[in-house]
Protein backbone atom coordinates (compact mmCIF):
# COMPACT_ATOMS: atom_id res chain seq x y z
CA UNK A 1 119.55 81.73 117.26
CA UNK A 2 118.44 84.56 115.12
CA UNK A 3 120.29 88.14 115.36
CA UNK A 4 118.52 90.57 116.38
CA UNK A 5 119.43 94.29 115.40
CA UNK A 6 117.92 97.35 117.32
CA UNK A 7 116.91 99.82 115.04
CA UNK A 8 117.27 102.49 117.66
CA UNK A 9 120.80 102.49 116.87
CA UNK A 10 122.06 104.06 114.10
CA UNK A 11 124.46 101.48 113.19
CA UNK A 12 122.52 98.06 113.98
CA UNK A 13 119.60 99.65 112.45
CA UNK A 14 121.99 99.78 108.82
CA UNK A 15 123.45 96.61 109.73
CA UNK A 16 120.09 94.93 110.38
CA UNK A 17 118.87 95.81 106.90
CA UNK A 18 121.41 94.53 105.19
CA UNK A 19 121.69 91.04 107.35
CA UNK A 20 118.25 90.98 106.57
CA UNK A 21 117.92 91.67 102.91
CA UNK A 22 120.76 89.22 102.32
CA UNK A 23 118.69 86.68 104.48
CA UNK A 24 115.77 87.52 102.29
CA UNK A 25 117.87 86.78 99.21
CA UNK A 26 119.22 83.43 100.93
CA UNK A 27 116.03 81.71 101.50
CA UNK A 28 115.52 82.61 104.61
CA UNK A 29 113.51 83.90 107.10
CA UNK A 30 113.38 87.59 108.99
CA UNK A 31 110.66 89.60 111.48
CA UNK A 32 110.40 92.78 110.47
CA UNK A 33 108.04 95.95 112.39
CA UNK A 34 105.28 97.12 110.64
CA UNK A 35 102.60 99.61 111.41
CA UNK A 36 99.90 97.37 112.87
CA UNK A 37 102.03 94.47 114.58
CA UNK A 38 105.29 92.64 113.38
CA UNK A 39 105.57 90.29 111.08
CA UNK A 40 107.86 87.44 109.73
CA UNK A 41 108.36 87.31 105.94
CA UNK A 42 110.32 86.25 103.36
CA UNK A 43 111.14 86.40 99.68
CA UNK A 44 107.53 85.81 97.59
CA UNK A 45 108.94 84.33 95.13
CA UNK A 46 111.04 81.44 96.26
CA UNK A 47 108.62 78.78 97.49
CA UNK A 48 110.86 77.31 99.88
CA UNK A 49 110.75 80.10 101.85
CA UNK A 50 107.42 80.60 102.11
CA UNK A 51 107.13 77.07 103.23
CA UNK A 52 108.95 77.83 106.00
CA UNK A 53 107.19 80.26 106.83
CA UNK A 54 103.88 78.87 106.83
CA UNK A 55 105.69 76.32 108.90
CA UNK A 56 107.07 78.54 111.24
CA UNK A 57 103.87 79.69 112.20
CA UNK A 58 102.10 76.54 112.46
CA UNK A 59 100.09 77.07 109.31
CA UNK A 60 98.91 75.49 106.42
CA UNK A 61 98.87 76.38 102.24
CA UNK A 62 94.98 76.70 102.74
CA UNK A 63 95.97 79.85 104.46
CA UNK A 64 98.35 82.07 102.00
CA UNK A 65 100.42 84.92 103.38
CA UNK A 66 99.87 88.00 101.63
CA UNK A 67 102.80 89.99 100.43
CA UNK A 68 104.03 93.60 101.27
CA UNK A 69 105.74 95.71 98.69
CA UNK A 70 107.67 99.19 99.06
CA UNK A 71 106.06 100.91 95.99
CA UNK A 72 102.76 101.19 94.24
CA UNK A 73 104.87 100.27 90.95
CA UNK A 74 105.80 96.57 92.54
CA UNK A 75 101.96 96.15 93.35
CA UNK A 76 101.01 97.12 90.16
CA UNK A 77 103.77 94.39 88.79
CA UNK A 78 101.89 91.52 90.83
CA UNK A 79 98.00 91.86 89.93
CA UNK A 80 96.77 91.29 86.38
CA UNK A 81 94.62 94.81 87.08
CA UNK A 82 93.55 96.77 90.31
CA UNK A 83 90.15 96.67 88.47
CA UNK A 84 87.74 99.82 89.19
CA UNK A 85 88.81 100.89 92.68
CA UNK A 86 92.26 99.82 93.72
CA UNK A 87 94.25 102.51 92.49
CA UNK A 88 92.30 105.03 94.26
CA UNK A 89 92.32 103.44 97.28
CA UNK A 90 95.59 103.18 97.02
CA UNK A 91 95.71 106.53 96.80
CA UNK A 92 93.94 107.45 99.82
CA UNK A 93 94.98 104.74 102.13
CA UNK A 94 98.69 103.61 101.02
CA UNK A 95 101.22 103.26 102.74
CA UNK A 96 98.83 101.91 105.77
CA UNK A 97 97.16 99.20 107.00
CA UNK A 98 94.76 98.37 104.21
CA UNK A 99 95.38 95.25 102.26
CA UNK A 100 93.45 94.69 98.56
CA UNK A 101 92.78 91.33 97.59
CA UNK A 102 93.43 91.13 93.79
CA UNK A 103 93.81 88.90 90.94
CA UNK A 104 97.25 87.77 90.80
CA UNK A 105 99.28 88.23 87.36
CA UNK A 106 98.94 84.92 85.53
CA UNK A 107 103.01 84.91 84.56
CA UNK A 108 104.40 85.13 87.83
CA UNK A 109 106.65 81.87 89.44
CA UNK A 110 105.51 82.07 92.16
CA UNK A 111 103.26 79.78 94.83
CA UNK A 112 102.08 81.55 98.05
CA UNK A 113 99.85 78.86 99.08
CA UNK A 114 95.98 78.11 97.59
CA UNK A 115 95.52 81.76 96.17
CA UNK A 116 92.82 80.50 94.47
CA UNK A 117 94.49 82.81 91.55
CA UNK A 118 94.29 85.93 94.07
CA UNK A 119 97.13 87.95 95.95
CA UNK A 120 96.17 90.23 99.08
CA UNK A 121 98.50 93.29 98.73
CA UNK A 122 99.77 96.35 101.36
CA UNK A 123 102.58 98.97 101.45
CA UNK A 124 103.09 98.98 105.37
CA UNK A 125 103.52 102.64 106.96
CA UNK A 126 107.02 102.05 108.47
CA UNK A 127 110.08 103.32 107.62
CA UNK A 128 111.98 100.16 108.57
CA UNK A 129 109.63 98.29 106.90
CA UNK A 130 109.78 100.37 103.45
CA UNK A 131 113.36 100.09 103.75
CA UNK A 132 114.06 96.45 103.45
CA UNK A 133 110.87 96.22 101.04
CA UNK A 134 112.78 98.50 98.76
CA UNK A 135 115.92 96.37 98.82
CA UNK A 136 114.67 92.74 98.51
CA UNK A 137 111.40 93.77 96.76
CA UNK A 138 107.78 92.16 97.00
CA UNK A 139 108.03 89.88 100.46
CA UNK A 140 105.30 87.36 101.62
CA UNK A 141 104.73 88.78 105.15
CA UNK A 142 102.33 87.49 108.01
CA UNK A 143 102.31 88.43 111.46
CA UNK A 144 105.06 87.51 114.18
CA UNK A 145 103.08 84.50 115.93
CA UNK A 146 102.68 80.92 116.07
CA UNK A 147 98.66 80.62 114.65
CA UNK A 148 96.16 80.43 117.33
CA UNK A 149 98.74 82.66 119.65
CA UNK A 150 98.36 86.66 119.91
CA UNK A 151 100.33 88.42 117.56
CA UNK A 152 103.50 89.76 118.59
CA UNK A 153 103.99 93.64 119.44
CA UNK A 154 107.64 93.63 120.15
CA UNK A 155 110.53 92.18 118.90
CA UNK A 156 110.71 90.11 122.09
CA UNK A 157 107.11 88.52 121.65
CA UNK A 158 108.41 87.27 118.03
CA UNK A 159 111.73 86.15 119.07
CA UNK A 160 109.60 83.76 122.12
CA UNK A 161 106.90 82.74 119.47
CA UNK A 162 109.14 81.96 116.25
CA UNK A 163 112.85 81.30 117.76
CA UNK A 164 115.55 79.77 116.08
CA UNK A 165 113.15 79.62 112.50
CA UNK A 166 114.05 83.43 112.10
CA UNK A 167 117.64 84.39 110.69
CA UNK A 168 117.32 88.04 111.54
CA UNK A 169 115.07 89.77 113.50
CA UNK A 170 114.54 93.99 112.98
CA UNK A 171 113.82 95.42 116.68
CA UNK A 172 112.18 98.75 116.55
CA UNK A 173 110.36 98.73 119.71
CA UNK A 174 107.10 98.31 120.65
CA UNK A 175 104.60 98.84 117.77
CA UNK A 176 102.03 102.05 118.44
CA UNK A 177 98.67 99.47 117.68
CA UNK A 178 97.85 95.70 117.64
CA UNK A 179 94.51 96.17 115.22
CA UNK A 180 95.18 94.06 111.77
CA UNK A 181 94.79 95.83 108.96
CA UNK A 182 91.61 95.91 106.61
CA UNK A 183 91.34 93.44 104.15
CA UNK A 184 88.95 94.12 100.86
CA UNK A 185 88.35 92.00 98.25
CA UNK A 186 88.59 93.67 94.65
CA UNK A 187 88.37 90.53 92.73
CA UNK A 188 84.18 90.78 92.72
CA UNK A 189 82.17 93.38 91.09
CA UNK A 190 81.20 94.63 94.93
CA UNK A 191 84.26 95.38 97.22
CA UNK A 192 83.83 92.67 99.56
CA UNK A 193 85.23 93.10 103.20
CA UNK A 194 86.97 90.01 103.86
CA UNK A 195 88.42 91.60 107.67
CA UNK A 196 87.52 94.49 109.82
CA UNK A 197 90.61 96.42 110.93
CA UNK A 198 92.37 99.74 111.23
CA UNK A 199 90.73 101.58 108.52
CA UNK A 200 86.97 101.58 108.88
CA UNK A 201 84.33 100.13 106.61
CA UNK A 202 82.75 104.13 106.74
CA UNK A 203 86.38 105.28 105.47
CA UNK A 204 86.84 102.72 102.31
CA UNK A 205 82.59 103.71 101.09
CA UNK A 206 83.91 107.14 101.21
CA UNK A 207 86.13 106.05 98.70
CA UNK A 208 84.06 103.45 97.07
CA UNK A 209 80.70 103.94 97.91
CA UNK A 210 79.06 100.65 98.41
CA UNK A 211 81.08 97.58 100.40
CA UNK A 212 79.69 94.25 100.90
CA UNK A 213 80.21 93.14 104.46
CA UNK A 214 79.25 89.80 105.74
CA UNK A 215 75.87 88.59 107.70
């Protein structure tokens, strides 16, 4: 079975992070909390490992993880530009639950699935979260669920769902909201809102003044 640490504690919380950065490293998978629900992850850029974890969760390549980083200087590393309105809505919503689709960097090794050339992007709003991002770097991360199953709010929903295909699992508690975050495509001349979520659509055209939204 995965370990799981509770980050409650002092000690298992600094323990935790570094069982699960060196899992990261190894290949292998970890659940981590974040601010909307938890997620499983893994390193972005070792293929095997996202494999698993689009197996873990029952999923396919036609449905890429996106990828959490710990600083606005990693995201920057990972798109070939932010074009006109990233960076300031990076500003105003980062870290928190918005996540920017973007045209990945061409140079990268990497495969996260059929990207279709793209990379959806967030800095989370959790300390726990920030700190292992900050250790292993950029991590694909989806949420804590088999697909087609809610997603998990607690350590303890993750650890039923996902089981043994976890090597470490980060237990802060309960997680304060269960909405997803936004997702907005910056890859077409008109932001394009790919998923309604924590931020509102009203929020992100105060920002960027006109978003496409579909129907």
């Amino acid at each position: 079975m995965g370990r799981r640490f509770d980050c409650s504690d002092a000690d298992q919380k600094a323990e935790g992070l570094t069982e699960a950065a060196n899992a990261v490293r190894r290949g292998e998978l970890v659940v981590l909390p974040t601010d909307t629900v938890y997620g499983i992850g893994a390193d972005a850029f070792t293929q095997s490992a996202v494999t698993a974890l689009l197996e873990a969760k029952g999923r396919g390549r036609e449905m890429p993880p996106p990828v959490l980083v710990g600083t606005v200087r990693a995201a920057n590393a990972l798109v070939e530009d932010l074009g006109p309105y990233g960076q300031d809505l990076i500003d105003a919503f980062w870290p928190g639950p918005l996540t920017i689709v973007c045209k990945a960097n061409r140079a990268l090794s990497w495969d996260l699935g059929d990207t279709k050339g793209t990379v959806a992007l967030r800095m989370p709003l959790h300390p726990i979260a920030l700190d292992l991002l900050k250790e292993t770097g950029p991590m694909a991360v989806s949420s804590a669920n088999r697909s087609g199953s809610p997603a998990a709010t607690t350590a303890e929903e993750a650890e039923d769902q996902l089981g043994e295909s976890v090597a470490v699992y980060l237990d802060a508690g309960p997680t304060n909201d269960n909405t997803p975050s936004t997702i907005l495509d910056l890859t077409t001349a008109v932001p394009r809102l790919l998923r309604a979520g924590a931020i509102p659509v009203e929020k992100l055209r105060g920002i960027v003044g006109y978003v496409a939204t579909e129907g």
